[in-house]
PDB file of N, CA and C in Angstrom:
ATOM      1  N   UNK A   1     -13.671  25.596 -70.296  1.00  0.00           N
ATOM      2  CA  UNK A   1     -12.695  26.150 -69.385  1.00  0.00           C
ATOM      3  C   UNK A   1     -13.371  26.859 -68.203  1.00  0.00           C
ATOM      4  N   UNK A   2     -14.127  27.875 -68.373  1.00  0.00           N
ATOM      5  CA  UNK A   2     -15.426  28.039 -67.409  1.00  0.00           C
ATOM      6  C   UNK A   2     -15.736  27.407 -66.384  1.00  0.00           C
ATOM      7  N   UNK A   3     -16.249  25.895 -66.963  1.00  0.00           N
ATOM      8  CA  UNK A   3     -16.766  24.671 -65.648  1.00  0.00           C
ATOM      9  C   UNK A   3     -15.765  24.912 -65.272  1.00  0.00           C
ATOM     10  N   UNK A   4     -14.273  24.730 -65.239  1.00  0.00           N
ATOM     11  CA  UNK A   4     -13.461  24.012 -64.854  1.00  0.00           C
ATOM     12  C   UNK A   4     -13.007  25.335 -63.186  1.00  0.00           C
ATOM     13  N   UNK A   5     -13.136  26.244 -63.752  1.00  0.00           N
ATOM     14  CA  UNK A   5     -12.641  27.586 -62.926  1.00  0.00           C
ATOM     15  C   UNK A   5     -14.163  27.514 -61.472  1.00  0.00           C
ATOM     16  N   UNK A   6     -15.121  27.660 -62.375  1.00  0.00           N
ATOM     17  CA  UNK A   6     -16.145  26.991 -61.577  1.00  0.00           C
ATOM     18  C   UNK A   6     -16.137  26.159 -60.683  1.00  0.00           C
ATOM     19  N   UNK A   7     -15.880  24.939 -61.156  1.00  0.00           N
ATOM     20  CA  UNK A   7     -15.532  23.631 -60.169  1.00  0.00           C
ATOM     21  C   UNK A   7     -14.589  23.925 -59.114  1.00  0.00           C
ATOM     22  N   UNK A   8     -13.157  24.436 -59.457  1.00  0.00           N
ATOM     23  CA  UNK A   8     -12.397  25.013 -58.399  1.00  0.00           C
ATOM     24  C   UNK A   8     -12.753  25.565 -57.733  1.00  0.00           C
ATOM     25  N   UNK A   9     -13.628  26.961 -58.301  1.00  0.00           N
ATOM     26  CA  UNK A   9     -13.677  27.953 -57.114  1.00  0.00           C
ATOM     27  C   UNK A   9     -14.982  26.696 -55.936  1.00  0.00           C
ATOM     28  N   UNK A  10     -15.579  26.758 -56.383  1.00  0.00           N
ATOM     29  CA  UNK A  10     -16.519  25.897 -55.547  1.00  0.00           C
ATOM     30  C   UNK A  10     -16.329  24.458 -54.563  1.00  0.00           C
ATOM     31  N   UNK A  11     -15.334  24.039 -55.393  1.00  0.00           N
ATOM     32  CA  UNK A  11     -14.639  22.728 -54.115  1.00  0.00           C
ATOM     33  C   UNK A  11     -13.436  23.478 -53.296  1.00  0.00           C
ATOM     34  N   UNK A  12     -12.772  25.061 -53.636  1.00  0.00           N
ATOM     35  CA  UNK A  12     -12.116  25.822 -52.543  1.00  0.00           C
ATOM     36  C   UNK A  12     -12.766  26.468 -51.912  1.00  0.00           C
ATOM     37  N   UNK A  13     -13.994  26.863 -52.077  1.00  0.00           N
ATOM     38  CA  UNK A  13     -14.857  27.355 -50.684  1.00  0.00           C
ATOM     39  C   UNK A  13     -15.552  26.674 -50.179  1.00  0.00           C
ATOM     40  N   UNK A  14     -16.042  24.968 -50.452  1.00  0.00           N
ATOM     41  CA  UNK A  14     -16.703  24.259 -49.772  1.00  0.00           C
ATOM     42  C   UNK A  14     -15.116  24.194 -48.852  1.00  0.00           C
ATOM     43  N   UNK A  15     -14.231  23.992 -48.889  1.00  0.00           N
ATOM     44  CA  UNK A  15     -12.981  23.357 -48.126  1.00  0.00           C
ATOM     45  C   UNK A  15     -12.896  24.643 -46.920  1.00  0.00           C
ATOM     46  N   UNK A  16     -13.052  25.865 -47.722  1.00  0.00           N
ATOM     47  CA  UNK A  16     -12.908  27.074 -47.010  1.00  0.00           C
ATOM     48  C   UNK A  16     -13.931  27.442 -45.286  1.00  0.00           C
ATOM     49  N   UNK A  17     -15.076  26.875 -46.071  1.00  0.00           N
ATOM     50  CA  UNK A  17     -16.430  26.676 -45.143  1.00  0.00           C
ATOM     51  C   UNK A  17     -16.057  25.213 -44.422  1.00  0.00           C
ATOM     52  N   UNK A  18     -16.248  24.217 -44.725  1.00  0.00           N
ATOM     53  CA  UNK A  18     -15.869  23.253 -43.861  1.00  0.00           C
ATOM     54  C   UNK A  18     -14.676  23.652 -42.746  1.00  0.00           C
ATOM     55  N   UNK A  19     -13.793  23.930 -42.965  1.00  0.00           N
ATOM     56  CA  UNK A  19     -12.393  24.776 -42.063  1.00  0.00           C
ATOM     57  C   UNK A  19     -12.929  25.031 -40.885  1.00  0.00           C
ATOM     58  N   UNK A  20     -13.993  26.237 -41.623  1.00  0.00           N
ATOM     59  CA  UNK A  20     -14.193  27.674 -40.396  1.00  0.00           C
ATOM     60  C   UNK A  20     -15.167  26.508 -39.508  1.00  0.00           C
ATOM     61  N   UNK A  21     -16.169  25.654 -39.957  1.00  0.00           N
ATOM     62  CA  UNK A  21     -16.951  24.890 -39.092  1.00  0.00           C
ATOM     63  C   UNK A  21     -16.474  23.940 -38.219  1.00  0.00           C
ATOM     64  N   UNK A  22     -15.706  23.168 -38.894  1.00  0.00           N
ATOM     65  CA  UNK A  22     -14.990  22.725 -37.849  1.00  0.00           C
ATOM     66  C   UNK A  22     -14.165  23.134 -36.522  1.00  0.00           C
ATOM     67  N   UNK A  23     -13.726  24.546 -37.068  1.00  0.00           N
ATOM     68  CA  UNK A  23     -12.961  25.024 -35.512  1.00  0.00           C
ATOM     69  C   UNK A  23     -13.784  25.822 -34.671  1.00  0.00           C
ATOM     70  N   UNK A  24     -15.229  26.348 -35.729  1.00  0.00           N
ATOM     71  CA  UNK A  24     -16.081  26.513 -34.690  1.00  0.00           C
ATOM     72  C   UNK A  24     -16.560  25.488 -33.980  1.00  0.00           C
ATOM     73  N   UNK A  25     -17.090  24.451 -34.274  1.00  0.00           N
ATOM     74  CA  UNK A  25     -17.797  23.355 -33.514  1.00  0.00           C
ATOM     75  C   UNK A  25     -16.603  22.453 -32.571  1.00  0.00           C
ATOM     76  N   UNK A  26     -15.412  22.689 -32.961  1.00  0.00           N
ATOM     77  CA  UNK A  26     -14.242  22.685 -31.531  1.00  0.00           C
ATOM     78  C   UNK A  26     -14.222  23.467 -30.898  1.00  0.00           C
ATOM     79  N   UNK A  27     -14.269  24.772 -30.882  1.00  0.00           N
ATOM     80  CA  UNK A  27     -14.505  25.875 -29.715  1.00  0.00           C
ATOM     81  C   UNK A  27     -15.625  25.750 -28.909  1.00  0.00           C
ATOM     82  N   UNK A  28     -16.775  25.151 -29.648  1.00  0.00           N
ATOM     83  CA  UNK A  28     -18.076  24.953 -28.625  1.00  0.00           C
ATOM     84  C   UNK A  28     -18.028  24.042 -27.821  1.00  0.00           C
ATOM     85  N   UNK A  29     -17.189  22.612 -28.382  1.00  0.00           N
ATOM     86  CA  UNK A  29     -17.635  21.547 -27.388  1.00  0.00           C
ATOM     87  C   UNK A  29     -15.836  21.805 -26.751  1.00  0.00           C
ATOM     88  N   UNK A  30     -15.437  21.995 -26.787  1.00  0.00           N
ATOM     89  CA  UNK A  30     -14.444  22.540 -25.901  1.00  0.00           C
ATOM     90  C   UNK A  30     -14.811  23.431 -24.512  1.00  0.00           C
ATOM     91  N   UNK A  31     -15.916  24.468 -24.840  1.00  0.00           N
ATOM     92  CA  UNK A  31     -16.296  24.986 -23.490  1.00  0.00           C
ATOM     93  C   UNK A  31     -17.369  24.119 -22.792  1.00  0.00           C
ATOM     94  N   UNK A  32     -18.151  23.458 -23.793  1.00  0.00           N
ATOM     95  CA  UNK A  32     -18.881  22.218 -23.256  1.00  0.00           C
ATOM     96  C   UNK A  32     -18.496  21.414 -22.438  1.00  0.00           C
ATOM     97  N   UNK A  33     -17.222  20.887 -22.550  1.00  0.00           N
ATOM     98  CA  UNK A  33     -16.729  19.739 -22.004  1.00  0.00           C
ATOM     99  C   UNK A  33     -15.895  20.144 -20.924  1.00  0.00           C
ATOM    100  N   UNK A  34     -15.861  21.571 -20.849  1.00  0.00           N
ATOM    101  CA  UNK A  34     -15.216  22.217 -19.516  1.00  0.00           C
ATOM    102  C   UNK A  34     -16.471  22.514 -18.735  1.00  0.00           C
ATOM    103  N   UNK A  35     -17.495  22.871 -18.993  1.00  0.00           N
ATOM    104  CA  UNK A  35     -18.544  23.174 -17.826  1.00  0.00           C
ATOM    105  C   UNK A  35     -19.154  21.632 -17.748  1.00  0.00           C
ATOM    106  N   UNK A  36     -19.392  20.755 -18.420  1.00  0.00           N
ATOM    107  CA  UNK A  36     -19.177  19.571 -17.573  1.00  0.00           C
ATOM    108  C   UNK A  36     -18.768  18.992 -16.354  1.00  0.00           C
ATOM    109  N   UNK A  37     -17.490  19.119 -17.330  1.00  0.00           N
ATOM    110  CA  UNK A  37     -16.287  18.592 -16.258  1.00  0.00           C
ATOM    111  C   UNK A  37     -16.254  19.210 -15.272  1.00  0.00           C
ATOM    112  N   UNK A  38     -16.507  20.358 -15.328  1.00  0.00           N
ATOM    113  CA  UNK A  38     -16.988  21.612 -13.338  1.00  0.00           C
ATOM    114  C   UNK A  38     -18.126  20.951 -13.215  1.00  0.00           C
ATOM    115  N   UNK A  39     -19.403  20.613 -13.658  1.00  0.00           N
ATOM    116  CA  UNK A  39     -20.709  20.339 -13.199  1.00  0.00           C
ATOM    117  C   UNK A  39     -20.399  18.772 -12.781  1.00  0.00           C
ATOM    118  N   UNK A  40     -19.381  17.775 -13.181  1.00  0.00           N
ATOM    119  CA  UNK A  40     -18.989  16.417 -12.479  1.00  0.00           C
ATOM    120  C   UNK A  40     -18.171  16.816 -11.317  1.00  0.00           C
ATOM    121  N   UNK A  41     -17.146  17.315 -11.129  1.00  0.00           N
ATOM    122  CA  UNK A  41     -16.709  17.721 -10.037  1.00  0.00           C
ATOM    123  C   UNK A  41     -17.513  17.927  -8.943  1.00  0.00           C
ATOM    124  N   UNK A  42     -18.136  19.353  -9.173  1.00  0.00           N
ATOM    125  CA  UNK A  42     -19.285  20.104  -8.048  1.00  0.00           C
ATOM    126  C   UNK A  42     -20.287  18.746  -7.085  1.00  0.00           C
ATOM    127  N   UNK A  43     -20.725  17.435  -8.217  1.00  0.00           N
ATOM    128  CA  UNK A  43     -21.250  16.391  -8.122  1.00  0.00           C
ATOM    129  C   UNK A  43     -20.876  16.026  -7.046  1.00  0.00           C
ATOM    130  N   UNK A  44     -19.413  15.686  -7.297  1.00  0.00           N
ATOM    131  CA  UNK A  44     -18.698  14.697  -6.692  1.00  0.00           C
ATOM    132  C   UNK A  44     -18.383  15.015  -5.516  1.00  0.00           C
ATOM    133  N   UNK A  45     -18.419  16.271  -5.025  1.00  0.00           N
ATOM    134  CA  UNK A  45     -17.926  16.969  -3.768  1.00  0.00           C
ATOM    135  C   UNK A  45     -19.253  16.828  -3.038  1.00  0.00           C
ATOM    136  N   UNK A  46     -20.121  16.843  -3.966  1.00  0.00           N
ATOM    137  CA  UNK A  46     -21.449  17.042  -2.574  1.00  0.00           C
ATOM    138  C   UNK A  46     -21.853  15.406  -2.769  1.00  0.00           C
ATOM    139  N   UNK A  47     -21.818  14.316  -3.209  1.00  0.00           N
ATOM    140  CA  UNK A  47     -21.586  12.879  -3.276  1.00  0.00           C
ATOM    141  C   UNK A  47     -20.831  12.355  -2.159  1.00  0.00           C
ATOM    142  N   UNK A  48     -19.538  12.876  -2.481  1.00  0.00           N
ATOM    143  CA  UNK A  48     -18.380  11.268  -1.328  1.00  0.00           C
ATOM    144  C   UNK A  48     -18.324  13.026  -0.622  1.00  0.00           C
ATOM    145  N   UNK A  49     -18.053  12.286   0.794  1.00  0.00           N
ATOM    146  CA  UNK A  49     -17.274  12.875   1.663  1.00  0.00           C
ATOM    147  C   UNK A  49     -15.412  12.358   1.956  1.00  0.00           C
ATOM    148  N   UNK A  50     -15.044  13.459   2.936  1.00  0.00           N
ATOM    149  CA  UNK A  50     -13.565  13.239   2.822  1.00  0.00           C
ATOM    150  C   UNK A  50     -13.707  11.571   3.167  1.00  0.00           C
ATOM    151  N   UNK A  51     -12.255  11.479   3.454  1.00  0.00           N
ATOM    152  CA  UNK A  51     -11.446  10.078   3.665  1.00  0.00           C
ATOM    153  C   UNK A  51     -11.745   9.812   5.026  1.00  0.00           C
ATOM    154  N   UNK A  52     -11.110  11.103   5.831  1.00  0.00           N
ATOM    155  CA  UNK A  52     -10.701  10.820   7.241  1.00  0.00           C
ATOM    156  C   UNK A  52     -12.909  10.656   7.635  1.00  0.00           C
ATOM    157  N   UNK A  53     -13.267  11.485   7.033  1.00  0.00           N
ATOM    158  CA  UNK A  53     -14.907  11.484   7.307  1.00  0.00           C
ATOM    159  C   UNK A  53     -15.535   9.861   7.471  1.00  0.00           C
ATOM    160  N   UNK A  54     -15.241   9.641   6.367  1.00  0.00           N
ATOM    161  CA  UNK A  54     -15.880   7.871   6.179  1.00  0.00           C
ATOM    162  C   UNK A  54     -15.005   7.367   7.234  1.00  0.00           C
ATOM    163  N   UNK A  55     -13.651   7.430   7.208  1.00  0.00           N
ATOM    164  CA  UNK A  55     -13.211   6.387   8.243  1.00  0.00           C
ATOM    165  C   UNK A  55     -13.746   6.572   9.817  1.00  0.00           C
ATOM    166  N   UNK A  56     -13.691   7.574  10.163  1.00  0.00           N
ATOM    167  CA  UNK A  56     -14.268   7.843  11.608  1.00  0.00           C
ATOM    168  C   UNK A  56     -15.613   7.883  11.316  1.00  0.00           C
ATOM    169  N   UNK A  57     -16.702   7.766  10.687  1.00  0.00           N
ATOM    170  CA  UNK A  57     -18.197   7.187  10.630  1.00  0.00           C
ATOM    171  C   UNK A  57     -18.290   5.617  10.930  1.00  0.00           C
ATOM    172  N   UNK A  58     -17.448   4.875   9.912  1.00  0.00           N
ATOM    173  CA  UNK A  58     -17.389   3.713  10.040  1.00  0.00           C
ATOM    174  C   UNK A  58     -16.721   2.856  11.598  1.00  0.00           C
ATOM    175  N   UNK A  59     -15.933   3.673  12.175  1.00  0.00           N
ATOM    176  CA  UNK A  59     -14.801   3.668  13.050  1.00  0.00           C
ATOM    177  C   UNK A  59     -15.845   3.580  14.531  1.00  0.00           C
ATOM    178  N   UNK A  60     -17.138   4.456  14.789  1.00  0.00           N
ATOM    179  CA  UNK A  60     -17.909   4.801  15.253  1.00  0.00           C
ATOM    180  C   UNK A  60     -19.203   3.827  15.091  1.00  0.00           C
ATOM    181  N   UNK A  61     -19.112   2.823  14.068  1.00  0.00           N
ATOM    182  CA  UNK A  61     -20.066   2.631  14.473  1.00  0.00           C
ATOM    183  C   UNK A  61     -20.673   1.327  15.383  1.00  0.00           C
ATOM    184  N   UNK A  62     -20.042   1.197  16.374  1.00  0.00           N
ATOM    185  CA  UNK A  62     -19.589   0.263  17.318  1.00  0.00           C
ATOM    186  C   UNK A  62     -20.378   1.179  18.722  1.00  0.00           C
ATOM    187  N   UNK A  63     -20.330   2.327  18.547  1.00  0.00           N
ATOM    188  CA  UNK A  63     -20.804   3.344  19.348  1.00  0.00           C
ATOM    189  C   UNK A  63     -22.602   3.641  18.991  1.00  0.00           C
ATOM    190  N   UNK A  64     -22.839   3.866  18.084  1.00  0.00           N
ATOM    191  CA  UNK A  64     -23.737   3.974  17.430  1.00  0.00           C
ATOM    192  C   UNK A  64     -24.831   2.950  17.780  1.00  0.00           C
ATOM    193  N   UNK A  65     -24.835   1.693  17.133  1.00  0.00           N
ATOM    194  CA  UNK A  65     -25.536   1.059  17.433  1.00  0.00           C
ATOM    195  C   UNK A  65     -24.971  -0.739  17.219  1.00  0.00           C
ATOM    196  N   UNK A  66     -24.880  -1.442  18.180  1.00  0.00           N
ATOM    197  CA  UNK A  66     -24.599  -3.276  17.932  1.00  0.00           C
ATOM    198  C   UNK A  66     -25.852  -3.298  16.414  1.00  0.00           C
ATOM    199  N   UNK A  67     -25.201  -4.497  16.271  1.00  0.00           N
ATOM    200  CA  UNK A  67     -25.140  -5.254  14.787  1.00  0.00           C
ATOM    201  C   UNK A  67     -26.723  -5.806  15.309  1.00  0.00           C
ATOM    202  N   UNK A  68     -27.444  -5.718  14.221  1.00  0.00           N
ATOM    203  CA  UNK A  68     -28.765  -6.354  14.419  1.00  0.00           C
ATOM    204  C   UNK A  68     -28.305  -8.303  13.912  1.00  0.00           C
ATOM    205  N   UNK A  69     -29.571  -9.151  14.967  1.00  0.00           N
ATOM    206  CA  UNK A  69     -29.216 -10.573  14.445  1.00  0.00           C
ATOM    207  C   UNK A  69     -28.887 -10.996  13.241  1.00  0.00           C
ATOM    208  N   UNK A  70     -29.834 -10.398  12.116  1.00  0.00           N
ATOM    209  CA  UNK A  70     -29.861 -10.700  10.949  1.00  0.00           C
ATOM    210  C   UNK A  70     -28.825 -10.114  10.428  1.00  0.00           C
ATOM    211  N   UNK A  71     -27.828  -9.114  10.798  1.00  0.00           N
ATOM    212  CA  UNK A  71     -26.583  -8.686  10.352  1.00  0.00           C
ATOM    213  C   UNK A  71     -25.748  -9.742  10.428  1.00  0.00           C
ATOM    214  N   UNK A  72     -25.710  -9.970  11.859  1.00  0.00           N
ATOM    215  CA  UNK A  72     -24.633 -10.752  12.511  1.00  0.00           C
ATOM    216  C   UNK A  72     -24.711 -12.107  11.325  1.00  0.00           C
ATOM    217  N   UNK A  73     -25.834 -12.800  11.783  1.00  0.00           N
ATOM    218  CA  UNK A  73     -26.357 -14.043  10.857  1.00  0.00           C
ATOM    219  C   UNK A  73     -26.082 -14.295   9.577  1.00  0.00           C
ATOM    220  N   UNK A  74     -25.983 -12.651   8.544  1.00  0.00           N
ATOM    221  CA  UNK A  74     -25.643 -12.555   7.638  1.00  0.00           C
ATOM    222  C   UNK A  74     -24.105 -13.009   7.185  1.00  0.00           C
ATOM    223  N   UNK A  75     -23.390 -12.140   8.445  1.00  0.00           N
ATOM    224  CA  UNK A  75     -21.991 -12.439   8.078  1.00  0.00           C
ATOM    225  C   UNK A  75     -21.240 -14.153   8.730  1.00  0.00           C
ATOM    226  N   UNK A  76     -21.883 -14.305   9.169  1.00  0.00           N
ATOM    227  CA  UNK A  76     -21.821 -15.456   9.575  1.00  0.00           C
ATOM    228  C   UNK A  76     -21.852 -16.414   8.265  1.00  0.00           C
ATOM    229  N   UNK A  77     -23.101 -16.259   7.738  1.00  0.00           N
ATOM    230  CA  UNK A  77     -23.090 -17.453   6.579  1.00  0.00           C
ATOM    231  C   UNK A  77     -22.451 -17.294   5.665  1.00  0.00           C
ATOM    232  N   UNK A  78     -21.905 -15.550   5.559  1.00  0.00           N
ATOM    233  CA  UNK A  78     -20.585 -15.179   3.995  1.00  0.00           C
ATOM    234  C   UNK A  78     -19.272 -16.373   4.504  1.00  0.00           C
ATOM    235  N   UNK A  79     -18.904 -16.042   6.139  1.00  0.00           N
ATOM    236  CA  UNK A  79     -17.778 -16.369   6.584  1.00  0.00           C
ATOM    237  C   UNK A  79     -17.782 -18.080   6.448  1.00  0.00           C
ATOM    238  N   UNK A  80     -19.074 -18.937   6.649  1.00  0.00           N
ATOM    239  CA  UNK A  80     -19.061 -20.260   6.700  1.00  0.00           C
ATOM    240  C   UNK A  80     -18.881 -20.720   4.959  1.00  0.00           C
ATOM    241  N   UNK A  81     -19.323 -19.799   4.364  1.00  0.00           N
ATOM    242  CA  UNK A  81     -19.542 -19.934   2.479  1.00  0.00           C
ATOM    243  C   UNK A  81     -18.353 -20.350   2.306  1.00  0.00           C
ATOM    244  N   UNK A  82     -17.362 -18.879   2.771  1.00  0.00           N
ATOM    245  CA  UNK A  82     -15.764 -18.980   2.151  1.00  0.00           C
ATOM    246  C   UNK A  82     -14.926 -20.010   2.963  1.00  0.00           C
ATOM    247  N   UNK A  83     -15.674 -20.434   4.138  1.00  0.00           N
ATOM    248  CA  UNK A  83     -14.708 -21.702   4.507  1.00  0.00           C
ATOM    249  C   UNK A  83     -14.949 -22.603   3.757  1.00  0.00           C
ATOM    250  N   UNK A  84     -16.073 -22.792   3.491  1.00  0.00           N
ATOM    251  CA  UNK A  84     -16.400 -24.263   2.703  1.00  0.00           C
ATOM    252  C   UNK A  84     -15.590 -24.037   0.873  1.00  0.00           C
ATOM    253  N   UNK A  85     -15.846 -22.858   0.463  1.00  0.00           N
ATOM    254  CA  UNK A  85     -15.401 -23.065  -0.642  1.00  0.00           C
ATOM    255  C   UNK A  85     -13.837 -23.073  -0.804  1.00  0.00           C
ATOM    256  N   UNK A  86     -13.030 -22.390   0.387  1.00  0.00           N
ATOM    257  CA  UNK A  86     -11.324 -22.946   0.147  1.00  0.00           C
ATOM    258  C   UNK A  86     -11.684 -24.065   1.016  1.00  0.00           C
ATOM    259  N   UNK A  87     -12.124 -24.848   2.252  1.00  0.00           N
ATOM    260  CA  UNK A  87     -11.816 -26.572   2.003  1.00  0.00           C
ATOM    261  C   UNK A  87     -12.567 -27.140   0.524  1.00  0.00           C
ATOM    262  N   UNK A  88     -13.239 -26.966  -0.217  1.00  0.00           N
ATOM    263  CA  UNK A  88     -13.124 -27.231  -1.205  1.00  0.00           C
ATOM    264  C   UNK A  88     -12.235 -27.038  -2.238  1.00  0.00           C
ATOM    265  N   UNK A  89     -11.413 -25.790  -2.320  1.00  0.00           N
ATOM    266  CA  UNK A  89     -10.383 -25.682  -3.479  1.00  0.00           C
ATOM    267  C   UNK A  89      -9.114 -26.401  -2.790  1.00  0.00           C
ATOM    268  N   UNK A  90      -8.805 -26.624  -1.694  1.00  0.00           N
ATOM    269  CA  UNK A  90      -7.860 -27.284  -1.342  1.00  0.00           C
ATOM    270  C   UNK A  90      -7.814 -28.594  -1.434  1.00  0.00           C
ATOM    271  N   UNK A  91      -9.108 -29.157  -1.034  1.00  0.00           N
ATOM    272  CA  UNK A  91      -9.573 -30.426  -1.132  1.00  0.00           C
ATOM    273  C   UNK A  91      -9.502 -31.229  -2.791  1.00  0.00           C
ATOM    274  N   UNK A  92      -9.359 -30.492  -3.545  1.00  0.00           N
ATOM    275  CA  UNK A  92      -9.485 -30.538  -4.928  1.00  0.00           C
ATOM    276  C   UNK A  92      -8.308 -30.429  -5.535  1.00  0.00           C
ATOM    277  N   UNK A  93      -7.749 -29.553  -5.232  1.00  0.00           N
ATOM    278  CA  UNK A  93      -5.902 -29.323  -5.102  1.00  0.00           C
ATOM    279  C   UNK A  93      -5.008 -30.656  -5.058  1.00  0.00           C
ATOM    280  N   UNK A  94      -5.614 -31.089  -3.957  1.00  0.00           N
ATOM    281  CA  UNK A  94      -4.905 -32.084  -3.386  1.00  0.00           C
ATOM    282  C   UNK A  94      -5.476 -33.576  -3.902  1.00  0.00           C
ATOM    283  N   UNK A  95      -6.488 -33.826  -4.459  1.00  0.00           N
ATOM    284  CA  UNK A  95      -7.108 -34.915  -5.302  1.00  0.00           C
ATOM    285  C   UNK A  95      -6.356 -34.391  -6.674  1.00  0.00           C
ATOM    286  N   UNK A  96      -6.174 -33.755  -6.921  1.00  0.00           N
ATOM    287  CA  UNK A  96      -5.167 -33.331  -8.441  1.00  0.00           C
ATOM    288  C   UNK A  96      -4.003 -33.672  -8.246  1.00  0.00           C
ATOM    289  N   UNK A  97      -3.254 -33.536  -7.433  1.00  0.00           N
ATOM    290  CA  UNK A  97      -1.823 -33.974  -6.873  1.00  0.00           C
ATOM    291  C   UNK A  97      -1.481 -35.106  -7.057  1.00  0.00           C
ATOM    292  N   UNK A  98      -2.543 -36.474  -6.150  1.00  0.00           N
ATOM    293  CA  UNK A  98      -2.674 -37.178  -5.609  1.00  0.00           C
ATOM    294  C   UNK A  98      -2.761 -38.102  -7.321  1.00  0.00           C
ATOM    295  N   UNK A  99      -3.733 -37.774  -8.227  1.00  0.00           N
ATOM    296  CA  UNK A  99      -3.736 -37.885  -9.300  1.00  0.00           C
ATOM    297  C   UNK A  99      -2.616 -37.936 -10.137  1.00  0.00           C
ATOM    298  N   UNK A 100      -1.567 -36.702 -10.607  1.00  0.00           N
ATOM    299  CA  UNK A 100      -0.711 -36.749 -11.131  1.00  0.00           C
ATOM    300  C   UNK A 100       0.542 -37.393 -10.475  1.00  0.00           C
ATOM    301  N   UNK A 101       0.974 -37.737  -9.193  1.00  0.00           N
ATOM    302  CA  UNK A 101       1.740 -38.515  -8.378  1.00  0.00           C
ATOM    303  C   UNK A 101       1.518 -39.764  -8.871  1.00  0.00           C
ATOM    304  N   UNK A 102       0.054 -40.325  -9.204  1.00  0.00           N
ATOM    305  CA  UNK A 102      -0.181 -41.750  -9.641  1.00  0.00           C
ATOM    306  C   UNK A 102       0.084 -41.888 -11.046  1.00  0.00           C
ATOM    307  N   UNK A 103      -0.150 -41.078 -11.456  1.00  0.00           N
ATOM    308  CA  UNK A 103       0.597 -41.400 -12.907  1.00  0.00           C
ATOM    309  C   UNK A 103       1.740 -41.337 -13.368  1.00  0.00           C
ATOM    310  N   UNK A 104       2.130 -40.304 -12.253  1.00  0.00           N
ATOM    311  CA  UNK A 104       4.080 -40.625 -11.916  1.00  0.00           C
ATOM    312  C   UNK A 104       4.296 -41.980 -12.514  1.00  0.00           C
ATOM    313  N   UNK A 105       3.855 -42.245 -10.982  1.00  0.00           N
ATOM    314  CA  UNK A 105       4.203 -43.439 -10.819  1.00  0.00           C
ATOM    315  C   UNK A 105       3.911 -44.896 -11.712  1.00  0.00           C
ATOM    316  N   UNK A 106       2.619 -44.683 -12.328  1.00  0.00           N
ATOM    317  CA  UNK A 106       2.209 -45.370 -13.143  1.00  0.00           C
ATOM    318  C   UNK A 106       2.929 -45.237 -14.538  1.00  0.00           C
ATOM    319  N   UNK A 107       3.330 -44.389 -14.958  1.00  0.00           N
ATOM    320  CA  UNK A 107       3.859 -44.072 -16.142  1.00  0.00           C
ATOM    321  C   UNK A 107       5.807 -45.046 -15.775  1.00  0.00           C
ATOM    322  N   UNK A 108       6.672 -44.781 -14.579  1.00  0.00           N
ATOM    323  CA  UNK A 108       8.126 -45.619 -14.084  1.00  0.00           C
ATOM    324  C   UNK A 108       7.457 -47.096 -14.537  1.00  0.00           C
ATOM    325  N   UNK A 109       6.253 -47.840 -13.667  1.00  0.00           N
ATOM    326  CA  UNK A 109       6.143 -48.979 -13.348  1.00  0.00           C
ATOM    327  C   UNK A 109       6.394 -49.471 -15.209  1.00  0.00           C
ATOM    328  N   UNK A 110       5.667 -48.693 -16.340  1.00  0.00           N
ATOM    329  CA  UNK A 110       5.096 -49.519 -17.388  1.00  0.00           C
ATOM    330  C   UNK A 110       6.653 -49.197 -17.822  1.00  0.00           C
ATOM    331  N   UNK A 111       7.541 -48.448 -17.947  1.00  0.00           N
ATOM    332  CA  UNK A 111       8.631 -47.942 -18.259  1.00  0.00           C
ATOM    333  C   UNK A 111       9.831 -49.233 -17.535  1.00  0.00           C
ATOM    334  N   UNK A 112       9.991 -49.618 -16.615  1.00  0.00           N
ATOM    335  CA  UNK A 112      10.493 -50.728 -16.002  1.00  0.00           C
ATOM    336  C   UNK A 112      10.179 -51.943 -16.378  1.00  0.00           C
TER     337      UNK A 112
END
């Protein structure tokens, strides 16, 4: 009978101790995760600038300085890329069409 009072008391204060640890080790990372979250902020403010900031940098920079060749050249070959690749998706589009129209049609003729 002994063990048994034993055993209780001892699996109600392991439960008792586990408790208190747990809401301590939530109170810690609770203030943890608030001075973080201020130390990501603080980050972030000295990181991006405002809205209206970037837009009038970018807005400006026509003033600043013309586009070097190899800029220009650059965008040039993005802009020739994406032509070629929609006349290709169109071009392809339309060989798919052209395709299922024939089997339309092929499918009436054997049907007749």
């Amino acid at each position: 009978m002994a063990w048994r009072q034993l055993l209780l008391a001892s699996g109600l204060l392991a439960a008792v101790l586990l408790t208190m640890l747990q809401e301590g080790t939530g109170a810690s990372v609770g203030t943890q995760q608030v001075a973080e979250q201020e130390a990501q902020e603080d980050a972030e403010q000295k990181i991006f600038m405002q809205e209206s900031d970037a837009s009038n940098f970018l807005k400006k920079r026509d003033k600043r300085s013309p586009k070097s060749r190899d800029e220009a050249n650059a965008e040039n070959r993005q802009k020739l890329r994406a032509d070629e690749l929609r006349r290709e998706y169109h071009e392809e589009q339309g060989n798919e069409f052209e395709n299922f129209v024939e089997e339309q049609n092929d499918g009436k003729k054997t049907e007749a």
